[in-house]
Protein backbone atom coordinates (compact mmCIF):
# COMPACT_ATOMS: atom_id res chain seq x y z
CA UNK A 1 5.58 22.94 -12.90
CA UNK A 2 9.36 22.75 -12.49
CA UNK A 3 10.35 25.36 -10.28
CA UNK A 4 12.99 26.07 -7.86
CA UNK A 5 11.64 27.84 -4.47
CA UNK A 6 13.56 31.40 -3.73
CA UNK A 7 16.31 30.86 -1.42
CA UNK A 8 14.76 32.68 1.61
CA UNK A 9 10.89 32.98 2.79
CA UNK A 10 10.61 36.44 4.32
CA UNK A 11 11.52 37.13 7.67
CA UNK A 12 14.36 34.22 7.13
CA UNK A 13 17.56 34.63 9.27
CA UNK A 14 20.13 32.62 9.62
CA UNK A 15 20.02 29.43 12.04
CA UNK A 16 15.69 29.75 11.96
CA UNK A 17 14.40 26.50 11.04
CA UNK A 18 11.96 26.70 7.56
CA UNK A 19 9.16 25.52 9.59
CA UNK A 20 9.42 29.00 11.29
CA UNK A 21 10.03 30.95 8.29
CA UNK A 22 7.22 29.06 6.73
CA UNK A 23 4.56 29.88 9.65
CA UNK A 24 5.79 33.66 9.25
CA UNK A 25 5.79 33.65 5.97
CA UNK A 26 3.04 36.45 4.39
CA UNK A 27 0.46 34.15 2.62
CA UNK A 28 0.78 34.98 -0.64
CA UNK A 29 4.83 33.49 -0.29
CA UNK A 30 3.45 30.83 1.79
CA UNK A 31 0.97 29.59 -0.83
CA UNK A 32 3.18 29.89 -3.40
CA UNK A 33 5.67 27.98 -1.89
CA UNK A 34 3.16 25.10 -1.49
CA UNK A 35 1.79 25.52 -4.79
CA UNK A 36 5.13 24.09 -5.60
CA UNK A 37 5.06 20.90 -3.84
CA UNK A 38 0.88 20.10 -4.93
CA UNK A 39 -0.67 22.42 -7.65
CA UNK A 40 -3.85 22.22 -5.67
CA UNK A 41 -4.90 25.95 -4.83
CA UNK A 42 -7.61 24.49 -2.42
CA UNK A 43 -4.91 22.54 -0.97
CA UNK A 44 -2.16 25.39 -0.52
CA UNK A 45 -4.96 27.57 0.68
CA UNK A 46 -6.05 25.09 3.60
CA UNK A 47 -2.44 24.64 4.62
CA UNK A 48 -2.00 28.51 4.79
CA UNK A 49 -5.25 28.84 6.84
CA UNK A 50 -4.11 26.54 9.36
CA UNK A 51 -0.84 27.93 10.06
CA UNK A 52 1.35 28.22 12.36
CA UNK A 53 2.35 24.14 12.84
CA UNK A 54 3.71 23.32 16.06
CA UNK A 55 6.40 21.28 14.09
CA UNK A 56 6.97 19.50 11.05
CA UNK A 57 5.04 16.18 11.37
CA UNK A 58 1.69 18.11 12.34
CA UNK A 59 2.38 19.95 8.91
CA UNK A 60 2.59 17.08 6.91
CA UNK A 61 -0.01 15.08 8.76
CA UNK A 62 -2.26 18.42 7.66
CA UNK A 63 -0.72 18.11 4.08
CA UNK A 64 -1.77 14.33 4.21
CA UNK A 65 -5.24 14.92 5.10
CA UNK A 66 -5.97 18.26 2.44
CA UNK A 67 -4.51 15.82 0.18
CA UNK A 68 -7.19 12.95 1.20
CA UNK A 69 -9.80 15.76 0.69
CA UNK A 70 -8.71 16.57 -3.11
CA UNK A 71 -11.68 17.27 -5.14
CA UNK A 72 -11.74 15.50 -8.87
CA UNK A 73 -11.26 19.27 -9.92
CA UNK A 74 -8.53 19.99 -7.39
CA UNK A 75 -7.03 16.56 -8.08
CA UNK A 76 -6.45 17.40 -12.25
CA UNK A 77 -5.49 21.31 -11.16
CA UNK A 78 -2.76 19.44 -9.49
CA UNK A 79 -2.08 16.90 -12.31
CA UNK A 80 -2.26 19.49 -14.85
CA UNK A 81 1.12 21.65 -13.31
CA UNK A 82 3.17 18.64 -12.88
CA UNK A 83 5.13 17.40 -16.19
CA UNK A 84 7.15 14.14 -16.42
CA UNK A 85 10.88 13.68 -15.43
CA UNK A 86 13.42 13.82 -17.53
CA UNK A 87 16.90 11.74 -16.80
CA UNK A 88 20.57 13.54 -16.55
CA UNK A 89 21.41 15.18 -19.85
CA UNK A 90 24.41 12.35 -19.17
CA UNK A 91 22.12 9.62 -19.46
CA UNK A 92 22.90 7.39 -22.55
CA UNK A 93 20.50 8.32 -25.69
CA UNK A 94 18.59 5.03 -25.57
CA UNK A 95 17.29 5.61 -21.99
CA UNK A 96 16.04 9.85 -23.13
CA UNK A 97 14.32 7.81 -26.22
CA UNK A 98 12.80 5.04 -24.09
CA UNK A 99 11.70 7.20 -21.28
CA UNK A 100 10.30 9.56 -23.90
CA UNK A 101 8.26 7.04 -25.43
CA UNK A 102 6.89 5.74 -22.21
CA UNK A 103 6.00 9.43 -21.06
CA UNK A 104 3.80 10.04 -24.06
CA UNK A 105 2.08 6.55 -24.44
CA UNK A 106 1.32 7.32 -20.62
CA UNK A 107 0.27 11.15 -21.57
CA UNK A 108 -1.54 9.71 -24.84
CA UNK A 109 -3.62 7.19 -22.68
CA UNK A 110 -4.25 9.52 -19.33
CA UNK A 111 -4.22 12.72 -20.05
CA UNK A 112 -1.96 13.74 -17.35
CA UNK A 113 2.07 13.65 -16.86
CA UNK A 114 3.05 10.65 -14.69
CA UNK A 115 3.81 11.28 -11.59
CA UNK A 116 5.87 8.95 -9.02
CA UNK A 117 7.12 9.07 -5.61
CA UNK A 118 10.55 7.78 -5.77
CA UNK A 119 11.51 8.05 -1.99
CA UNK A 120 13.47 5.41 -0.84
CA UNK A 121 15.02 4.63 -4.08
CA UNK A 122 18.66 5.71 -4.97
CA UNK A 123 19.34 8.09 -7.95
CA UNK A 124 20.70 5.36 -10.56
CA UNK A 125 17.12 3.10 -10.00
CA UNK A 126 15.00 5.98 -10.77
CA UNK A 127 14.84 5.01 -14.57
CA UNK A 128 14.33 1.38 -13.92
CA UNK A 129 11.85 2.81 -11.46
CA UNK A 130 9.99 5.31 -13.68
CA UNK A 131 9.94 2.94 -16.89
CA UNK A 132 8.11 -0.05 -14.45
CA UNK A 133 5.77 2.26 -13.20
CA UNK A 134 4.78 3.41 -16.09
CA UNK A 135 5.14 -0.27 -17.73
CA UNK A 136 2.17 -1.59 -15.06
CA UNK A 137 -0.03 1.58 -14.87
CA UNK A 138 -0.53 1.73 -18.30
CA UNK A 139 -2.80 -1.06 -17.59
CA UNK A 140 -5.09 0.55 -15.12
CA UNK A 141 -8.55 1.41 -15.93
CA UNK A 142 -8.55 5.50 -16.16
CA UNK A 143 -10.32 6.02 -12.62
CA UNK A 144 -8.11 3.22 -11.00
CA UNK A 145 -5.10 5.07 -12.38
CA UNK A 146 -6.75 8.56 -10.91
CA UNK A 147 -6.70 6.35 -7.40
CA UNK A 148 -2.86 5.63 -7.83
CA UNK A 149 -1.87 9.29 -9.10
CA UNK A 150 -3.50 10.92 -6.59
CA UNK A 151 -1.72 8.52 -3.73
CA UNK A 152 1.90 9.24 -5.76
CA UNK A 153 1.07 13.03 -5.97
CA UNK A 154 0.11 12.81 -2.04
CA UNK A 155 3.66 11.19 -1.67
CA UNK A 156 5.30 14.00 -4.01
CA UNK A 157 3.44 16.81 -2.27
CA UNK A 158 4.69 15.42 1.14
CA UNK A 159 8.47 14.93 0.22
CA UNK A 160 8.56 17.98 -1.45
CA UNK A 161 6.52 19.85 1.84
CA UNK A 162 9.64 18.11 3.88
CA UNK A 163 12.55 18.96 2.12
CA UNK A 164 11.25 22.79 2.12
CA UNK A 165 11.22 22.71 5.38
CA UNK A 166 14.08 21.15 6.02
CA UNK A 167 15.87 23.97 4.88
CA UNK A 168 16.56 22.50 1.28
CA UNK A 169 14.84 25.28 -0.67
CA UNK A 170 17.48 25.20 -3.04
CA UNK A 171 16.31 22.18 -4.93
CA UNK A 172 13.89 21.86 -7.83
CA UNK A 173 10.71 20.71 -4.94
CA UNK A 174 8.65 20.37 -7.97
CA UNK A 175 9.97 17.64 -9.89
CA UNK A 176 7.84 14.90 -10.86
CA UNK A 177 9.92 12.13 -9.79
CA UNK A 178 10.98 13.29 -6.36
């Protein structure tokens, strides 16, 4: 689901905080731009319908609790949009190949891309990161694993919810290790 959020929500001007141009927003925008931080529809859609947000923690605090209310179905929806991180086309060839390798054995064995929080960890730990996540969840029984995507995606869904409204809508919100 890599996708980079337009640069303005309508009704943007300069100086408005997002969380204003995000309670404005029509729905249709405002859906889609949460469709890019969780690919839950019933998720975007309950955000939407509870709009406007007096400010930004009572939106995530909302995004927190859709997210606790995820469905199996609207769980793997979500799961199904996301698709693993890649590293810096920079990035030596050995660490493409090994995280390559551990995305498809983790693919192979859930079904699902891996998905990762990686707030509070710098940019040059995010492979070390990545590869030990996926190192120790590989080992999870498939619904234990569910348990620990769905807490990562909630994680990803919130960061990503954050930095849009921020007024950061320039980066790539949908990444799977952001």
């Amino acid at each position: 689901m890599p996708a980079t959020l337009s640069p303005q929500l309508p009704g943007q001007r300069g100086g408005e905080p997002g969380l204003e141009r995000f309670n404005t927003a029509a729905a249709d925008t405002a859906e889609a731009t949460l469709l890019a931080c969780c690919g839950s529809h019933r998720w975007a859609q309950r955000l939407v319908a509870h709009r406007p947000y007096p400010d930004v923690d009572a939106l995530l605090a909302a995004a927190d609790e859709a997210s606790y209310d995820l469905s199996q179905a609207d769980l793997s929806e979500a799961l199904a949009v996301e698709s693993s991180a890649g590293l810096h086309p920079g990035a030596p060839q050995a660490a493409h190949t090994a995280l390559a390798a551990a995305h498809a054995a983790y693919e192979s064995r859930f079904g699902h891309a891996f998905v990762i929080s990686l707030d509070g960890y710098r940019p040059e730990e995010y492979l070390d990161q990545v590869l030990a996540g996926i190192r120790a969840r590989l080992g999870h029984e498939p619904d234990e694993e569910r348990a620990v995507s769905a807490e990562q995606l909630r994680g990803l869904a919130r960061s990503r919810l954050a930095h849009v409204v921020a007024n950061h809508p320039e980066s790539d919100v949908a990444g799977a290790s952001r």
